[in-house]
N, C-alpha and C. Protein backbone atom coordinates (compact mmCIF):
# COMPACT_ATOMS: atom_id res chain seq x y z
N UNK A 1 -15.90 8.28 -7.64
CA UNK A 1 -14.93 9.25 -7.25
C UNK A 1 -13.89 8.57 -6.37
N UNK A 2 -12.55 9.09 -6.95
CA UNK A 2 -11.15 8.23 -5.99
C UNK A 2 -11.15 8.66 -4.57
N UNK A 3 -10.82 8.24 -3.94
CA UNK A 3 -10.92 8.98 -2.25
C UNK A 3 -9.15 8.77 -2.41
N UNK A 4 -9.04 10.94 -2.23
CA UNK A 4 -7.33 11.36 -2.25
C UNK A 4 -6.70 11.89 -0.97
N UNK A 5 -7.64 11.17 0.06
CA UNK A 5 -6.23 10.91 1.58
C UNK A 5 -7.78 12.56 1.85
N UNK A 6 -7.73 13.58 1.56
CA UNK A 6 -7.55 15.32 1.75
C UNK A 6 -8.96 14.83 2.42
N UNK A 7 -9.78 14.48 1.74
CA UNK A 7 -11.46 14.08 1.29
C UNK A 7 -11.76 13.51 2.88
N UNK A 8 -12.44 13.89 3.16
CA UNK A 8 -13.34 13.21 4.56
C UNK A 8 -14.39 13.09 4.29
N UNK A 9 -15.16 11.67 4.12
CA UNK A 9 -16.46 11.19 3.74
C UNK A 9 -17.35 11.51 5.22
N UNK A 10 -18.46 11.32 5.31
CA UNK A 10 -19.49 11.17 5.89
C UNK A 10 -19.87 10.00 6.57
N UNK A 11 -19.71 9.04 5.81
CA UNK A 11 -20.13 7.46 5.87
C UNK A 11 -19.33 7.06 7.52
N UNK A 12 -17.99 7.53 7.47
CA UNK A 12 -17.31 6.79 8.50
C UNK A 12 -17.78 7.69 10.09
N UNK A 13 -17.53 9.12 9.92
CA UNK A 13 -18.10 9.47 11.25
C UNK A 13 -19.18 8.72 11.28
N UNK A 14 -20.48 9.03 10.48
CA UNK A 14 -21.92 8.50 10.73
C UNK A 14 -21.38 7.20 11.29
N UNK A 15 -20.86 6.17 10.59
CA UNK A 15 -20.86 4.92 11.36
C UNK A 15 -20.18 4.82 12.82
N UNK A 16 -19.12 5.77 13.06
CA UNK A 16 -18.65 6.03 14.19
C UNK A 16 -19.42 6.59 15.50
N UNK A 17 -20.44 7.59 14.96
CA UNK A 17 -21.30 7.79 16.11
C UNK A 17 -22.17 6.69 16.63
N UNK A 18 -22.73 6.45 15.19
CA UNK A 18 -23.83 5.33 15.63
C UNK A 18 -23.01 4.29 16.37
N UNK A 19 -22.08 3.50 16.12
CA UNK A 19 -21.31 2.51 17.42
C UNK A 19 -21.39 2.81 18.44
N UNK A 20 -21.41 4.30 18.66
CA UNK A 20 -21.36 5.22 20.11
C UNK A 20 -22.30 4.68 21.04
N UNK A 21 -23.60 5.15 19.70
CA UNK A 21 -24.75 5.33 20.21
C UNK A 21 -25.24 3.97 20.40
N UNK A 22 -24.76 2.93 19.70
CA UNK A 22 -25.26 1.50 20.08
C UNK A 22 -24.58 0.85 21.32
N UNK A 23 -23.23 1.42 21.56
CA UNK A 23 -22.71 0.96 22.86
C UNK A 23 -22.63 1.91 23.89
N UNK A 24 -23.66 3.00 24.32
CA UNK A 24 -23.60 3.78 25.36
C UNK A 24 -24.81 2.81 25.45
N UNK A 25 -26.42 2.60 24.77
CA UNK A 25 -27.54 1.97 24.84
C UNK A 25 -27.02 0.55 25.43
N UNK A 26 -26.23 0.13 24.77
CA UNK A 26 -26.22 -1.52 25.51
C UNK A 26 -25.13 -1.49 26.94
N UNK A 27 -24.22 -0.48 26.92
CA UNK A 27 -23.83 -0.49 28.35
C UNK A 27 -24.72 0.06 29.16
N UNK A 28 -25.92 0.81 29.02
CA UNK A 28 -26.90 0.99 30.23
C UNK A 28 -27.98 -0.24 30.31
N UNK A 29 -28.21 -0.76 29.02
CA UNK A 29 -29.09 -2.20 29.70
C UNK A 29 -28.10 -3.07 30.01
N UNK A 30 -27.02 -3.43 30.24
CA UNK A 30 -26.20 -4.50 30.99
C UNK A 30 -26.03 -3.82 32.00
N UNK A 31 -25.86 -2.85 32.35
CA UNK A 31 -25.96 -2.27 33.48
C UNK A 31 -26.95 -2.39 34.70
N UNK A 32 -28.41 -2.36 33.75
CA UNK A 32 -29.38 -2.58 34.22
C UNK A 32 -29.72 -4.08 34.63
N UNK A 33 -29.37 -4.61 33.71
CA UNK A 33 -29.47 -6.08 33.89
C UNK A 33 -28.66 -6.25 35.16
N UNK A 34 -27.80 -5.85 35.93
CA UNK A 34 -26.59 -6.72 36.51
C UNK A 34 -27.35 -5.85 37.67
N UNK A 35 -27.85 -4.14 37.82
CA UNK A 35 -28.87 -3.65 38.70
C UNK A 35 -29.78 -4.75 39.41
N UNK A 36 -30.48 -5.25 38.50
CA UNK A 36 -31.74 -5.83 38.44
C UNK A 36 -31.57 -7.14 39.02
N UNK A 37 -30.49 -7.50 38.70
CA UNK A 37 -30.19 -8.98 39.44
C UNK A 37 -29.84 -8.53 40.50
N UNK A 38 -29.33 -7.82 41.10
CA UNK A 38 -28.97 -7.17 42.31
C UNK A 38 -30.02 -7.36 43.30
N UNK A 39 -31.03 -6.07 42.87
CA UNK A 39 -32.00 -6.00 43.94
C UNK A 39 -33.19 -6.98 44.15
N UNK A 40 -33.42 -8.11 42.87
CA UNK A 40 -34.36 -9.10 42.71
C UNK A 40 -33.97 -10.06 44.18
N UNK A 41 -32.08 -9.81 44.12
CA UNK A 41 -31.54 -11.09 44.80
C UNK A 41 -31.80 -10.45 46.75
N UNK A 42 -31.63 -9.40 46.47
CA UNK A 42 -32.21 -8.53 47.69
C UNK A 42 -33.21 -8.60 48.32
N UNK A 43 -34.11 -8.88 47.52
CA UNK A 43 -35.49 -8.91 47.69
C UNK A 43 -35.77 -7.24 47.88
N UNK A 44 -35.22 -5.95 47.30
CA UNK A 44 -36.12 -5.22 47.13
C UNK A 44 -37.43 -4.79 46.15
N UNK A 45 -37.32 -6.32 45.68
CA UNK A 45 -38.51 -5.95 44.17
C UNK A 45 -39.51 -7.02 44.51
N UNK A 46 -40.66 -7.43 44.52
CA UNK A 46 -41.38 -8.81 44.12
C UNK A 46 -41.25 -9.30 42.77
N UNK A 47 -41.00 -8.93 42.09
CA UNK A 47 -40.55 -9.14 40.33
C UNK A 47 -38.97 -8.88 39.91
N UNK A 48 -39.01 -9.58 39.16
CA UNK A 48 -37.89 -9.28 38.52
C UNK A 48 -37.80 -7.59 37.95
N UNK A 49 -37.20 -6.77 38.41
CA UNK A 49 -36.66 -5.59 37.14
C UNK A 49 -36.50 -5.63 35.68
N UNK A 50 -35.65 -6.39 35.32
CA UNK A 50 -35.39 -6.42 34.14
C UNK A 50 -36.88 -6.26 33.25
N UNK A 51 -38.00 -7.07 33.64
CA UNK A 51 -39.29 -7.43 32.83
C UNK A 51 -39.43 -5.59 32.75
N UNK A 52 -39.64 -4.82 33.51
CA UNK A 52 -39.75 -3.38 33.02
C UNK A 52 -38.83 -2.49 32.47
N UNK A 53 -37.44 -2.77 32.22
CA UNK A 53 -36.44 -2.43 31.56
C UNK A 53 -36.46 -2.66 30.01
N UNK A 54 -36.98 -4.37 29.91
CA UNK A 54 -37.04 -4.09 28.49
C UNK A 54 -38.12 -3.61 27.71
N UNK A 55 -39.30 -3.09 28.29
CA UNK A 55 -40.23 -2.38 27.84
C UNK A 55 -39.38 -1.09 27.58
N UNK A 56 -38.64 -0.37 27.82
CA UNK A 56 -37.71 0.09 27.17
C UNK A 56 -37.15 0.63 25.91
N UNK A 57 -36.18 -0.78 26.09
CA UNK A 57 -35.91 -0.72 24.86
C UNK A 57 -35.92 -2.39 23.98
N UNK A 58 -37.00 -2.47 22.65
CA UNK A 58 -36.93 -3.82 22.93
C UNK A 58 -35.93 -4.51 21.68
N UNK A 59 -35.18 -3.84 21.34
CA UNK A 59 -34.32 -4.31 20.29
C UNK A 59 -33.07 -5.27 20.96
N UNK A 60 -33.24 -5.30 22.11
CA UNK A 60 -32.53 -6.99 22.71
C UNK A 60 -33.01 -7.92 22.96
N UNK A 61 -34.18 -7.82 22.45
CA UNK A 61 -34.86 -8.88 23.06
C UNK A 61 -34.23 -10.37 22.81
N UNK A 62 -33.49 -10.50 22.10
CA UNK A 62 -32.76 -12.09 21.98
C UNK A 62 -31.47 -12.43 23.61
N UNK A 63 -31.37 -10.98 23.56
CA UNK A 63 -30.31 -10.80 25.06
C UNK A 63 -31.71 -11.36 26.11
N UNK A 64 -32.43 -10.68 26.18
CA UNK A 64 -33.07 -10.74 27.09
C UNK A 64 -33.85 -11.95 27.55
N UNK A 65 -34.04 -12.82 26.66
CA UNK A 65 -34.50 -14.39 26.32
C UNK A 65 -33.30 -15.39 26.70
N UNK A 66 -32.53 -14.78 26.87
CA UNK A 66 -31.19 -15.87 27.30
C UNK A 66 -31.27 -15.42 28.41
N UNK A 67 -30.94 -14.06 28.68
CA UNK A 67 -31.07 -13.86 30.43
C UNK A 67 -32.07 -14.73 30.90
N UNK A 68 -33.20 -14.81 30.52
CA UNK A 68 -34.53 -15.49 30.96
C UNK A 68 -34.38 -16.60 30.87
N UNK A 69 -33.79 -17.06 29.99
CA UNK A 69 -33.91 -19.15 29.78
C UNK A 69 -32.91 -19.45 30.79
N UNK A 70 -31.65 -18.65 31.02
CA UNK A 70 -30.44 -19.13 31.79
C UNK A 70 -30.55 -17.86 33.29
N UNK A 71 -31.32 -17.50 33.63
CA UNK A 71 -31.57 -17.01 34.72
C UNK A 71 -30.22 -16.05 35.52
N UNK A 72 -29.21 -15.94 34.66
CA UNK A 72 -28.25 -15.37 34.74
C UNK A 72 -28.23 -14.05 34.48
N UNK A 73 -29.02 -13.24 34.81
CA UNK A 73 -29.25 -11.55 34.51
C UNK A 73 -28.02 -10.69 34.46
N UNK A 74 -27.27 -11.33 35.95
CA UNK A 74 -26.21 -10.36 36.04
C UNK A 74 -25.02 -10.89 35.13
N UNK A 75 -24.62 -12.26 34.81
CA UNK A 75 -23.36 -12.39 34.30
C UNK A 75 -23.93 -12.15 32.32
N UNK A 76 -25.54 -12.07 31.89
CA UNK A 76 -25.77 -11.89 30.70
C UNK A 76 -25.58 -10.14 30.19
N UNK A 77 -25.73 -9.16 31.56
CA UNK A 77 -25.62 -7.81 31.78
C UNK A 77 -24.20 -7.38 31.66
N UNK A 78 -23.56 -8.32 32.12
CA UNK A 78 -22.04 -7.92 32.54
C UNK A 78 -21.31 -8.05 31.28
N UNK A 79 -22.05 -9.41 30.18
CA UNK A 79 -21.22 -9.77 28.89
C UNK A 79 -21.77 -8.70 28.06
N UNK A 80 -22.68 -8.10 28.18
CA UNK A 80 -23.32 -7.36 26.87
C UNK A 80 -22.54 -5.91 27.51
N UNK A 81 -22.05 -5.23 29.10
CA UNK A 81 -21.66 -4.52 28.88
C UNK A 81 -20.48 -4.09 28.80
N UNK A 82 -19.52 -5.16 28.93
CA UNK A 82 -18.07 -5.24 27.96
C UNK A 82 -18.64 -5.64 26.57
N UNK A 83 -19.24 -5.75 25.93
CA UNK A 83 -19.21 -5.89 24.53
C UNK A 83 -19.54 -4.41 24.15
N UNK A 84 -20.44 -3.55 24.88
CA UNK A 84 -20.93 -2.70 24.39
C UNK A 84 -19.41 -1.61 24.21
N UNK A 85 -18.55 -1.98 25.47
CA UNK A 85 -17.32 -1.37 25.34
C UNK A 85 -16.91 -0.69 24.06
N UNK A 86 -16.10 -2.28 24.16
CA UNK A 86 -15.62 -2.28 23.21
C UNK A 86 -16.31 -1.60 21.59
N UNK A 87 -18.03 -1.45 21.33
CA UNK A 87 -18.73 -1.22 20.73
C UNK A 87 -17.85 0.83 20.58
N UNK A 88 -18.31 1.42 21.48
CA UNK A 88 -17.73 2.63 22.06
C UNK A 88 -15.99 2.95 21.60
N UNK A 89 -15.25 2.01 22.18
CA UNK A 89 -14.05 2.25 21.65
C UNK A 89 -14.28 1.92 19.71
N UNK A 90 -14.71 1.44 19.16
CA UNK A 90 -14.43 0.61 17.90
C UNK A 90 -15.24 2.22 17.16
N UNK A 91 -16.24 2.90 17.77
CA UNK A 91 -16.77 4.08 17.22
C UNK A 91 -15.72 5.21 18.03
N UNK A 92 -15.20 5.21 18.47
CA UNK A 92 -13.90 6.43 18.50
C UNK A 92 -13.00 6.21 17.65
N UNK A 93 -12.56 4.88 17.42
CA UNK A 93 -11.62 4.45 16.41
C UNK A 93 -12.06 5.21 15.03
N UNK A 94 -13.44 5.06 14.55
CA UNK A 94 -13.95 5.31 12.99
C UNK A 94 -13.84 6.64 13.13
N UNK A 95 -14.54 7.27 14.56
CA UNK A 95 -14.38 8.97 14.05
C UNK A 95 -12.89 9.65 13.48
N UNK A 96 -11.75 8.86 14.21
CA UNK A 96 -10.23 9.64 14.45
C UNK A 96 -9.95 8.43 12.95
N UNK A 97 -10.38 7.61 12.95
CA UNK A 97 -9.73 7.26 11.71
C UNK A 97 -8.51 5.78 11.80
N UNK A 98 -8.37 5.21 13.03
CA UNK A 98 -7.27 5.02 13.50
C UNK A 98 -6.65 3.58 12.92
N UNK A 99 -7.82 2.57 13.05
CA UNK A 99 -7.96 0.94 12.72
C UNK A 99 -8.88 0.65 12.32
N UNK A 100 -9.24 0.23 11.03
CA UNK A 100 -10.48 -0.54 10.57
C UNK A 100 -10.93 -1.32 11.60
N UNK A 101 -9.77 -2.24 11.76
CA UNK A 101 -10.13 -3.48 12.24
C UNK A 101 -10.94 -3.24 13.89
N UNK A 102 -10.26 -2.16 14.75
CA UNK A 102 -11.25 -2.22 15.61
C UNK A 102 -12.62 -1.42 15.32
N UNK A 103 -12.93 -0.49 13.98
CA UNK A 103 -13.67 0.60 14.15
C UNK A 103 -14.84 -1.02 13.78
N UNK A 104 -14.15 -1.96 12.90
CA UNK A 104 -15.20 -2.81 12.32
C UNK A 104 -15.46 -3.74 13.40
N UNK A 105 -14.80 -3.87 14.65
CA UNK A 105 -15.42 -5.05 15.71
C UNK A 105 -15.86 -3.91 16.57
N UNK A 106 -16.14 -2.76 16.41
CA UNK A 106 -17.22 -1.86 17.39
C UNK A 106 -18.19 -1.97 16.96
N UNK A 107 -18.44 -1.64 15.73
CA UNK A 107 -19.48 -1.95 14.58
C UNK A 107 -20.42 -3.28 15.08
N UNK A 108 -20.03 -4.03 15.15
CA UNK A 108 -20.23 -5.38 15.13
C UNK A 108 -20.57 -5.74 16.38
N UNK A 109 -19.74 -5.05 17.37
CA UNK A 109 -20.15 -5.45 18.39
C UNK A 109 -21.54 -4.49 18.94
N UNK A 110 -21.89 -3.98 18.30
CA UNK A 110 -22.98 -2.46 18.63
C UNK A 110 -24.16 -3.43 18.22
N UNK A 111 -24.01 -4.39 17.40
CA UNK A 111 -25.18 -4.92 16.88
C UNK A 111 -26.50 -5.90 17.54
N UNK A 112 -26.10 -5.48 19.10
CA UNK A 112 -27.63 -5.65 19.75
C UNK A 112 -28.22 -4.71 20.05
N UNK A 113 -27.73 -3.66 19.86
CA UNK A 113 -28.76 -2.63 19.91
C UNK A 113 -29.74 -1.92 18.61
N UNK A 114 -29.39 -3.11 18.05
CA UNK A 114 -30.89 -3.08 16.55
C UNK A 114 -30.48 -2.55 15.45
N UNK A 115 -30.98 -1.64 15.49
CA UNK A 115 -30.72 -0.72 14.08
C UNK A 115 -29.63 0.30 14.24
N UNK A 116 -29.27 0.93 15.33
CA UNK A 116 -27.76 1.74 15.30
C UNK A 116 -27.02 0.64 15.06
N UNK A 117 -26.73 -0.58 15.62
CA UNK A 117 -25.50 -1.63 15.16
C UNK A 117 -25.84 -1.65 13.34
N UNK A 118 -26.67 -2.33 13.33
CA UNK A 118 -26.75 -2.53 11.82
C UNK A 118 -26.07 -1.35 10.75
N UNK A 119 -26.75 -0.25 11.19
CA UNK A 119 -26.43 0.82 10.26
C UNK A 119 -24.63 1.12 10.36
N UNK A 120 -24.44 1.32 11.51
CA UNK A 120 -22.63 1.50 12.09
C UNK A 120 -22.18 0.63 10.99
N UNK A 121 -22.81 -1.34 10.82
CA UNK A 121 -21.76 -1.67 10.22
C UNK A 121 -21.66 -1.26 8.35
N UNK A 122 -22.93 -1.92 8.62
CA UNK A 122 -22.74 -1.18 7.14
C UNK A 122 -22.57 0.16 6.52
N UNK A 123 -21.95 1.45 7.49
CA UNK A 123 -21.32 3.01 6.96
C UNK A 123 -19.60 2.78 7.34
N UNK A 124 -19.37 1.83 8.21
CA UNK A 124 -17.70 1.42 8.39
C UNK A 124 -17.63 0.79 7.24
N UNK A 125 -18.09 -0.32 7.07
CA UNK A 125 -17.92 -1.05 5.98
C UNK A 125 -17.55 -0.46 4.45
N UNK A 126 -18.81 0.44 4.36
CA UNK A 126 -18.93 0.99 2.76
C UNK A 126 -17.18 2.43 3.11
N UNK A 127 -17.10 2.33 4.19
CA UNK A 127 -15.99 3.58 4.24
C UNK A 127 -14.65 3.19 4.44
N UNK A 128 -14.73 1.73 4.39
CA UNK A 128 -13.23 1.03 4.55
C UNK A 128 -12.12 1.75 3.78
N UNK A 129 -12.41 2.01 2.86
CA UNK A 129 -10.78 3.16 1.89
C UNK A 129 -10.69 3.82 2.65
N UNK A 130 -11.21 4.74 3.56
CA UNK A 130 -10.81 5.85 4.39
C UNK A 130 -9.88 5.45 4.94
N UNK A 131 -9.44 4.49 5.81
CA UNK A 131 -8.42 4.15 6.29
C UNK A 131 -6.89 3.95 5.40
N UNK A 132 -7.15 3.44 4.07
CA UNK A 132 -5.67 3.56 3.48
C UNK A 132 -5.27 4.88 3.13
């Protein structure tokens, strides 16, 4: 079936929320992360935070292994939660329709948060005509 401008698919909101939903999730664990380095450095914890954060949620765990190898919690928290941003803006973009190009680097950028990134990209993707 031709897509005639009138037609509003499914595919692109769905992928638009889910970006949402993958970059509201990764701006609260960079959040947490940059928390966590906080009060570790405080000394209000004997442990690190983060180790009970990602019990969580564990679909970063590749984020969370770099925080750990490079001991950098807060500046690995701080990159994942400007990425997640931008994740957020790139899924407002798909709902209103506005730019592929950012709805597809929200998409993309949503993709540490597991399976909402994944799915976002591939429902932007398959909904790319919507935009012409």
């Amino acid at each position: 079936m031709a897509f005639n401008g009138s037609d509003r698919g499914g595919l692109l909101s769905a992928g638009g929320i889910l970006s949402i939903i993958a970059g509201v999730i990764g701006l609260g664990v960079g959040l947490l992360f940059v928390a966590s380095e906080s009060w570790w450095l405080m000394g209000m914890t004997p442990f690190h935070p983060a180790y009970s954060f990602m019990s969580l949620y564990m679909g970063f765990v590749g984020i969370w292994l770099v925080a750990e190898e490079t001991g950098a919690w807060a500046l690995v928290g701080s990159v994942l939660a400007l990425v997640s941003v931008v994740a957020i803006m790139g899924g407002i973009s798909a709902i209103k329709r506005e730019s592929f190009g950012l709805s597809a680097a929200g998409a993309i950028c949503g993709l540490p948060s597991g399976i909402f990134g994944v799915l976002a990209i591939i429902f932007v993707a398959l909904a790319r005509r919507e935009f012409e």
